[in-house]
C-alpha atoms as a PDB file:
ATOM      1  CA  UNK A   1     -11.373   6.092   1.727  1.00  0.00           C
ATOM      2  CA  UNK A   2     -12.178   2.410   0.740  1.00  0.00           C
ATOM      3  CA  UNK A   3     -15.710   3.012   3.067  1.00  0.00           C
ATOM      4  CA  UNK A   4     -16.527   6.111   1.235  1.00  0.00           C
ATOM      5  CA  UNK A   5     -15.877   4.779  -1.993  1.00  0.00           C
ATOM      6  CA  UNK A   6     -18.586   1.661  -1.094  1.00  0.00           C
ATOM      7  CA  UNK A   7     -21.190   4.286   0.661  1.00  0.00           C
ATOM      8  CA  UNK A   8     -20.793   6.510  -3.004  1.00  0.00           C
ATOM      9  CA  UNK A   9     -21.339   2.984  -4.735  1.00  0.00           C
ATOM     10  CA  UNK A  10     -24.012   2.066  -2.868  1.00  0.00           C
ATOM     11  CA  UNK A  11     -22.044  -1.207  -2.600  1.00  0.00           C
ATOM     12  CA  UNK A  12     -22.020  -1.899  -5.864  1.00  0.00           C
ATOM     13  CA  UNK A  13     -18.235  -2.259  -6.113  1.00  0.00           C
ATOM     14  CA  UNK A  14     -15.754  -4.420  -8.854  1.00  0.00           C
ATOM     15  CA  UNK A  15     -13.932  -7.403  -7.489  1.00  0.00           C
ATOM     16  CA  UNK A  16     -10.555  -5.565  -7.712  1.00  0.00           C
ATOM     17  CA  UNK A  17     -10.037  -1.541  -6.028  1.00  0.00           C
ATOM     18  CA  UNK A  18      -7.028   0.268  -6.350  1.00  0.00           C
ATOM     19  CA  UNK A  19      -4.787   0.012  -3.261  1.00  0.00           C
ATOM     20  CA  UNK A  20      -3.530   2.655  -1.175  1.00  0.00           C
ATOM     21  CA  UNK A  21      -0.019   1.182  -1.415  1.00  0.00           C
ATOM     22  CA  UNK A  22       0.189   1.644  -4.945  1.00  0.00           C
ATOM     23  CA  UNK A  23       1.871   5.304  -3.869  1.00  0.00           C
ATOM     24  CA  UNK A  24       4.332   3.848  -1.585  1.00  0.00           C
ATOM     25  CA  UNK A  25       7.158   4.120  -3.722  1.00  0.00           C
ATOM     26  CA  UNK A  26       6.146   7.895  -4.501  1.00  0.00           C
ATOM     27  CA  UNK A  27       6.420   8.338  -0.606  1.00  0.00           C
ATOM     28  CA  UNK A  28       9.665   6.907  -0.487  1.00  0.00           C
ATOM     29  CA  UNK A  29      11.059   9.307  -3.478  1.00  0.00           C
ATOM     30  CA  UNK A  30       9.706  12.852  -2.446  1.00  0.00           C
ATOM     31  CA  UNK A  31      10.604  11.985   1.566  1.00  0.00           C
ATOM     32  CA  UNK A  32      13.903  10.923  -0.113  1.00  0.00           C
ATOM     33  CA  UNK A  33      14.408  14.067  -1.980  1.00  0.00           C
ATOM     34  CA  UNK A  34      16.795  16.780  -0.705  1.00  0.00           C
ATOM     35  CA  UNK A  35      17.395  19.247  -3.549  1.00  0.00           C
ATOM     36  CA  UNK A  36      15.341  22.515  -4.898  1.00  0.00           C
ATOM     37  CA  UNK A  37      12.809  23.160  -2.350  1.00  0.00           C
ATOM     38  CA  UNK A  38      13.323  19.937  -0.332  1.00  0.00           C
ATOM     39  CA  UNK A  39      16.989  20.438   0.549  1.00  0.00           C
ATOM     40  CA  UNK A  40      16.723  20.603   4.541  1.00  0.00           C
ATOM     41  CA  UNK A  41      13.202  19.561   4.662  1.00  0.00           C
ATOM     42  CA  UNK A  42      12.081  16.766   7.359  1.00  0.00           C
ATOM     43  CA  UNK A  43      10.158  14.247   6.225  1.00  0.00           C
ATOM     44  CA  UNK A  44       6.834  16.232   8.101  1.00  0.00           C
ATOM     45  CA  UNK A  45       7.905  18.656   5.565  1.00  0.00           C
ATOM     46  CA  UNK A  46       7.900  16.948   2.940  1.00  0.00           C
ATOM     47  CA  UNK A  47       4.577  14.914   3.024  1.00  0.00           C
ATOM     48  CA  UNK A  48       2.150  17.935   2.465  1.00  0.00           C
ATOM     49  CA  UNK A  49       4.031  18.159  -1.235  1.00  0.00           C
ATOM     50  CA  UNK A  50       3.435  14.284  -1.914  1.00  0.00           C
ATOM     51  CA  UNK A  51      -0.202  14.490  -0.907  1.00  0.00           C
ATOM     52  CA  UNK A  52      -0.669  17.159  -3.648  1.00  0.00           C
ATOM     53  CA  UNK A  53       1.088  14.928  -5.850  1.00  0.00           C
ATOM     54  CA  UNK A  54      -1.575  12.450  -4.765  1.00  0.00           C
ATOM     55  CA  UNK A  55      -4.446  15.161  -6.055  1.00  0.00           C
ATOM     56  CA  UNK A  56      -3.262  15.918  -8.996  1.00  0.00           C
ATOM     57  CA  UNK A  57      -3.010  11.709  -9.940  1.00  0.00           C
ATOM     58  CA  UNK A  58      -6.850  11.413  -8.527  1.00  0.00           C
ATOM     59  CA  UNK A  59      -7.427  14.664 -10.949  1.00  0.00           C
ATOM     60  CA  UNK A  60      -5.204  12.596 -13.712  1.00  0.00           C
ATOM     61  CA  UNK A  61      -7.645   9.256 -12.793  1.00  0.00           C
ATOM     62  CA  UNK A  62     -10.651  11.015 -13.499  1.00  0.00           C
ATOM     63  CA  UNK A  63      -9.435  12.159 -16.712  1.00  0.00           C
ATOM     64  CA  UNK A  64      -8.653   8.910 -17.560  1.00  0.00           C
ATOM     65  CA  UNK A  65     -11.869   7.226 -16.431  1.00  0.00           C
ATOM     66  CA  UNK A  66     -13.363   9.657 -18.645  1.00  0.00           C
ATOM     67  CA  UNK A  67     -11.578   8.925 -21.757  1.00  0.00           C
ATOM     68  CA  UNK A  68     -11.972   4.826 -20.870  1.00  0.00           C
ATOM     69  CA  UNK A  69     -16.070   5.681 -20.749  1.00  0.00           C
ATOM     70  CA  UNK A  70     -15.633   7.759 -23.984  1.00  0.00           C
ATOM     71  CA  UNK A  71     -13.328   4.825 -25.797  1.00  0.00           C
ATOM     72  CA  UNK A  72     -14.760   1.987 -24.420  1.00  0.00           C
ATOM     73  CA  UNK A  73     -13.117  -0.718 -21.775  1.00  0.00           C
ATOM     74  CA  UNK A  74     -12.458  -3.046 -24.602  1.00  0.00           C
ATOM     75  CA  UNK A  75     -10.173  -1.153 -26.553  1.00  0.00           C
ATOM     76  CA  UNK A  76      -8.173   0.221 -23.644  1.00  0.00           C
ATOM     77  CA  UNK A  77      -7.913  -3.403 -22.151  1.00  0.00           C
ATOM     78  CA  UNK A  78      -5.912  -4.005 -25.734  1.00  0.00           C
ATOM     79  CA  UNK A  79      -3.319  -1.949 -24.878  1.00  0.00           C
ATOM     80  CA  UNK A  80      -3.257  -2.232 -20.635  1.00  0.00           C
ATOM     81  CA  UNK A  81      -4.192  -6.076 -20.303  1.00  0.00           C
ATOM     82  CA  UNK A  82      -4.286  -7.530 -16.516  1.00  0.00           C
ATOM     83  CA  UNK A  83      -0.642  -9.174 -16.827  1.00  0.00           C
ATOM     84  CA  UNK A  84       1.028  -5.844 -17.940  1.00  0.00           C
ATOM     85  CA  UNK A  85      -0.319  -3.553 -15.414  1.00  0.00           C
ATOM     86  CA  UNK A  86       0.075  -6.240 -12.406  1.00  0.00           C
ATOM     87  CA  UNK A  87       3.318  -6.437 -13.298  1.00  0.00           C
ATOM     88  CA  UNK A  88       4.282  -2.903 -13.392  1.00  0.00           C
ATOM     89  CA  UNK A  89       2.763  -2.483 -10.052  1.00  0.00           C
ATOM     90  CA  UNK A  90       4.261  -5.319  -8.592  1.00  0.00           C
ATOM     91  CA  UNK A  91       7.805  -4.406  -9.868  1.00  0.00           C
ATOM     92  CA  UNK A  92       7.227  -0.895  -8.385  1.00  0.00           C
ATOM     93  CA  UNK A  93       6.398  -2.332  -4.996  1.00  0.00           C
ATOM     94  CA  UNK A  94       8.767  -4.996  -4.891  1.00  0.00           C
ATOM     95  CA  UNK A  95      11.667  -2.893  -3.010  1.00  0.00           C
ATOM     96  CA  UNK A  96       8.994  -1.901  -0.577  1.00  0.00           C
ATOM     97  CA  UNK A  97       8.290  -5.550   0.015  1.00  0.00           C
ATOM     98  CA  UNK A  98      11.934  -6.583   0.170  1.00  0.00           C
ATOM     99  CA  UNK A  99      12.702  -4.072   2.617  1.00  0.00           C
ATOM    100  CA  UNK A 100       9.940  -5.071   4.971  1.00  0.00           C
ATOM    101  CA  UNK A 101      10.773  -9.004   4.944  1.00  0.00           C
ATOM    102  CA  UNK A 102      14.178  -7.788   5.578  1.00  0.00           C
ATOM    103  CA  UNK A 103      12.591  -7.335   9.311  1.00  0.00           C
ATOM    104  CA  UNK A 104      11.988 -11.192   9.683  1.00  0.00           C
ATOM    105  CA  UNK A 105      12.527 -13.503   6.717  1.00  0.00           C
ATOM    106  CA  UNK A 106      10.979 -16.550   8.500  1.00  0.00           C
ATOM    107  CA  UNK A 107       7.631 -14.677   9.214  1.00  0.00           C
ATOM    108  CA  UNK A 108       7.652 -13.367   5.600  1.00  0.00           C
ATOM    109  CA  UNK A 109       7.645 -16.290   3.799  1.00  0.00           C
ATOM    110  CA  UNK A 110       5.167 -17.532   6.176  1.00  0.00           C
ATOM    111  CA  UNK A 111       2.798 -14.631   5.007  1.00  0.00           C
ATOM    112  CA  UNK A 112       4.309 -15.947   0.949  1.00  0.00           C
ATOM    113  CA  UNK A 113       3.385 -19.565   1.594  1.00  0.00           C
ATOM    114  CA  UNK A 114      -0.080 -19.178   2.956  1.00  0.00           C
ATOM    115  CA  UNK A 115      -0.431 -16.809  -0.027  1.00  0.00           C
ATOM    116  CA  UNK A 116       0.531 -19.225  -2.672  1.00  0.00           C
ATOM    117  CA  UNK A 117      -1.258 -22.015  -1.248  1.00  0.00           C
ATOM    118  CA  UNK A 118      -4.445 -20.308  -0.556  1.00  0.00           C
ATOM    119  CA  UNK A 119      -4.506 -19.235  -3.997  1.00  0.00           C
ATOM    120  CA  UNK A 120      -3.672 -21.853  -5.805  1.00  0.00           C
ATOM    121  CA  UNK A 121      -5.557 -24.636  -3.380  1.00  0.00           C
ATOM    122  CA  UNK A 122      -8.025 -22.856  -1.930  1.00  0.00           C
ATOM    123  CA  UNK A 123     -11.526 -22.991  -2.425  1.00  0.00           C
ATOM    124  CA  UNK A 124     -14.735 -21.167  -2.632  1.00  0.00           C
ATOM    125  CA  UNK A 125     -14.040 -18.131  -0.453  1.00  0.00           C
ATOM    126  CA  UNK A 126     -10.717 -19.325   0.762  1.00  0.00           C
ATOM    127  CA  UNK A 127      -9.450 -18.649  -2.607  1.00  0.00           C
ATOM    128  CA  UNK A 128     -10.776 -15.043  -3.053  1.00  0.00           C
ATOM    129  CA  UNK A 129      -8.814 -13.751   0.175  1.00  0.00           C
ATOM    130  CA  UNK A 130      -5.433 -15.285   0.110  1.00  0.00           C
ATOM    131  CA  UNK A 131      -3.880 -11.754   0.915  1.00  0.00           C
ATOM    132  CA  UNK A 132      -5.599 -11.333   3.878  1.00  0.00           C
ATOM    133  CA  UNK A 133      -5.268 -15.327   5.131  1.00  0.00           C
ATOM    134  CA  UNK A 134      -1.701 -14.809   5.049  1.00  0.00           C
ATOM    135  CA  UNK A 135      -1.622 -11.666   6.875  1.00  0.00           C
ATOM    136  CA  UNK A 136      -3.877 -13.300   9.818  1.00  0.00           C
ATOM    137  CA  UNK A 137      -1.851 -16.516  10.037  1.00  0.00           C
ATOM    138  CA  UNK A 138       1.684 -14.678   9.975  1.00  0.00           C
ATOM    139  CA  UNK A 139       0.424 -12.725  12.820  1.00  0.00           C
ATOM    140  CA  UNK A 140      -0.746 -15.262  14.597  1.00  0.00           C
ATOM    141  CA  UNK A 141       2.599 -16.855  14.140  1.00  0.00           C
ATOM    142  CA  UNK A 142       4.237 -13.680  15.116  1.00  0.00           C
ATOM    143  CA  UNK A 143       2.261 -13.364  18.176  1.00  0.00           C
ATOM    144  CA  UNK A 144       3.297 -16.873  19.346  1.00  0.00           C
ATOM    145  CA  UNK A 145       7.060 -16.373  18.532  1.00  0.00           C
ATOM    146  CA  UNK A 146       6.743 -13.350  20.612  1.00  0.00           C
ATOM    147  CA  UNK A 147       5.600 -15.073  23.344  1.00  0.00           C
ATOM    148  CA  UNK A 148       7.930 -17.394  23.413  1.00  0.00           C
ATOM    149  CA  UNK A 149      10.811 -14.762  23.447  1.00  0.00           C
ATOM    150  CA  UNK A 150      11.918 -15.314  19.731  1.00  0.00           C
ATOM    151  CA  UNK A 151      13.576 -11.754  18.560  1.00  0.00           C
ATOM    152  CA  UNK A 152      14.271 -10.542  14.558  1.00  0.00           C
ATOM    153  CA  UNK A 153      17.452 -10.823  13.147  1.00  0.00           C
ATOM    154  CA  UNK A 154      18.310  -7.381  14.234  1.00  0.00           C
ATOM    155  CA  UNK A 155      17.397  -8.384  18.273  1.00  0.00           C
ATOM    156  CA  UNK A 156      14.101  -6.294  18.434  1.00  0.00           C
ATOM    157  CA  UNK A 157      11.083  -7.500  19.283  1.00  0.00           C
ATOM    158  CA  UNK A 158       8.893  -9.266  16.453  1.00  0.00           C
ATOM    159  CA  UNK A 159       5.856  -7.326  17.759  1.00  0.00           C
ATOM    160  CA  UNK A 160       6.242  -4.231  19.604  1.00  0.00           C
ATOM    161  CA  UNK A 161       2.968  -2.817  21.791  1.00  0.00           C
ATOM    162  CA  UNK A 162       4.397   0.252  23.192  1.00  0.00           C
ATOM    163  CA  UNK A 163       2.946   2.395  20.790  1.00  0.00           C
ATOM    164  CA  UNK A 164      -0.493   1.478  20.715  1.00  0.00           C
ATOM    165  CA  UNK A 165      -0.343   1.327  24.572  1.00  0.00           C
ATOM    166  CA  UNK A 166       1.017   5.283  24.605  1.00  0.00           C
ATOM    167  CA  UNK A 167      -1.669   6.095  22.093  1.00  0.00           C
ATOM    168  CA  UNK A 168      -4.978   7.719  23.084  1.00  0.00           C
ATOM    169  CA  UNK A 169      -7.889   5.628  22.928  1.00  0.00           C
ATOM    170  CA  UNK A 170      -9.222   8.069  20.625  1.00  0.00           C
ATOM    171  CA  UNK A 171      -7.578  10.340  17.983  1.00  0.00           C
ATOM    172  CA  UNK A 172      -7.410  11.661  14.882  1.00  0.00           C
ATOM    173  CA  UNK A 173      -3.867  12.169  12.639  1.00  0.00           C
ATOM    174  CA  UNK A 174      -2.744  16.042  12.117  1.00  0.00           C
ATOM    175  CA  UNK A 175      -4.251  17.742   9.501  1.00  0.00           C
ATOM    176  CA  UNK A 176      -1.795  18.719   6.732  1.00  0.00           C
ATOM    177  CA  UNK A 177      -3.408  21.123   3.629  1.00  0.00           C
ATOM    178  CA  UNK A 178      -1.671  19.918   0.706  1.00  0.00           C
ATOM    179  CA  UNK A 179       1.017  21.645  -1.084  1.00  0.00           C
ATOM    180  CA  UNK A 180       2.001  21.263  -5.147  1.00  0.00           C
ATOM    181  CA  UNK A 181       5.531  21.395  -6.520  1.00  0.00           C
ATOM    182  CA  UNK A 182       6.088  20.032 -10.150  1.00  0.00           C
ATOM    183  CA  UNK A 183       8.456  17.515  -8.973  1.00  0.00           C
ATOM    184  CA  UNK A 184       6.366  15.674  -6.332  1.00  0.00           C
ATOM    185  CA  UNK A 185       3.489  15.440  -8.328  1.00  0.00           C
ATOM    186  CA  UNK A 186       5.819  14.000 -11.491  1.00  0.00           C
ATOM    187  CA  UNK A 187       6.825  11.524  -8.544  1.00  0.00           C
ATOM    188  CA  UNK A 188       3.753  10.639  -7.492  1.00  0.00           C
END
């Protein structure tokens, strides 16, 4: 999606794009649900409804880019500064995040040191891509402590291979047409 978005731009992209993550915590919900239409669903089941729930927010985003053109940036920017909505996303993604350190404190705060320091110490383009420094060097980390035998908290592995060594070399994900119920796409 990110690719497309850059060919449509012809590379003329902001410094900040939306993430993919930011409806993470919608997933969670609707695969979470179980009443209504949901009761006795699998989550396979279930996903088709929160990708319509993902239309109908793009649909809802180009509304909204529409009305920003219409009112202007600076007058929405009033109302939705920087520190609000980073907030609001990061407190929507922070039981996501909590969850997956769960997995391995040690390597987490790694990945949350490397962060910080890149960002606050870094320079020139050391300081634009602290996110992605800290995911390189905690995997390089977690590649060594696998070598060396070291285990989670939980016993398993720190890196696991046998899926990407039972994949095909090749291969594309299943095709799912979406599907809309009122609930998911409040969710979402």
């Amino acid at each position: 999606g990110t690719l497309f978005f850059h060919v449509c731009a012809r590379l003329k992209v902001p410094a900040f794009l939306g993430s993919s993550f930011a409806f993470l915590g919608g997933f969670a919900t609707v695969a979470n649900l179980d009443t209504g239409i949901f009761a006795g669903m699998t989550y396979g089941e279930k996903l088709p409804y929160a990708c319509g729930g993902i239309v109908v927010a793009g649909l809802l985003y180009l509304l909204l880019a529409l009305v920003i053109k219409l009112v202007g940036i600076k007058r929405v920017m009033r109302f939705l500064p920087p520190v609000v909505t980073g907030h609001l996303l990061g407190l929507s993604l922070a039981p996501s995040a909590v969850n997956n350190a769960s997995t391995n404190w040690f390597l987490a705060l790694i990945a949350l040191a490397v962060i910080v320091i890149f960002n606050i110490w870094g320079k020139g383009m050391w300081k634009i891509i602290p996110i992605l420094l800290g995911v390189i060097i905690s995997y390089a980390v977690a590649l060594f402590m696998n070598a060396l035998g070291f285990t989670n908290a939980d016993g398993s592995a720190i890196l696991d291979f046998s899926g990407v060594a039972s994949s095909s070399f090749i291969g594309l994900p299943p095709f799912l047409l979406c599907k809309f119920d009122v609930t998911a796409i409040l969710v979402m």
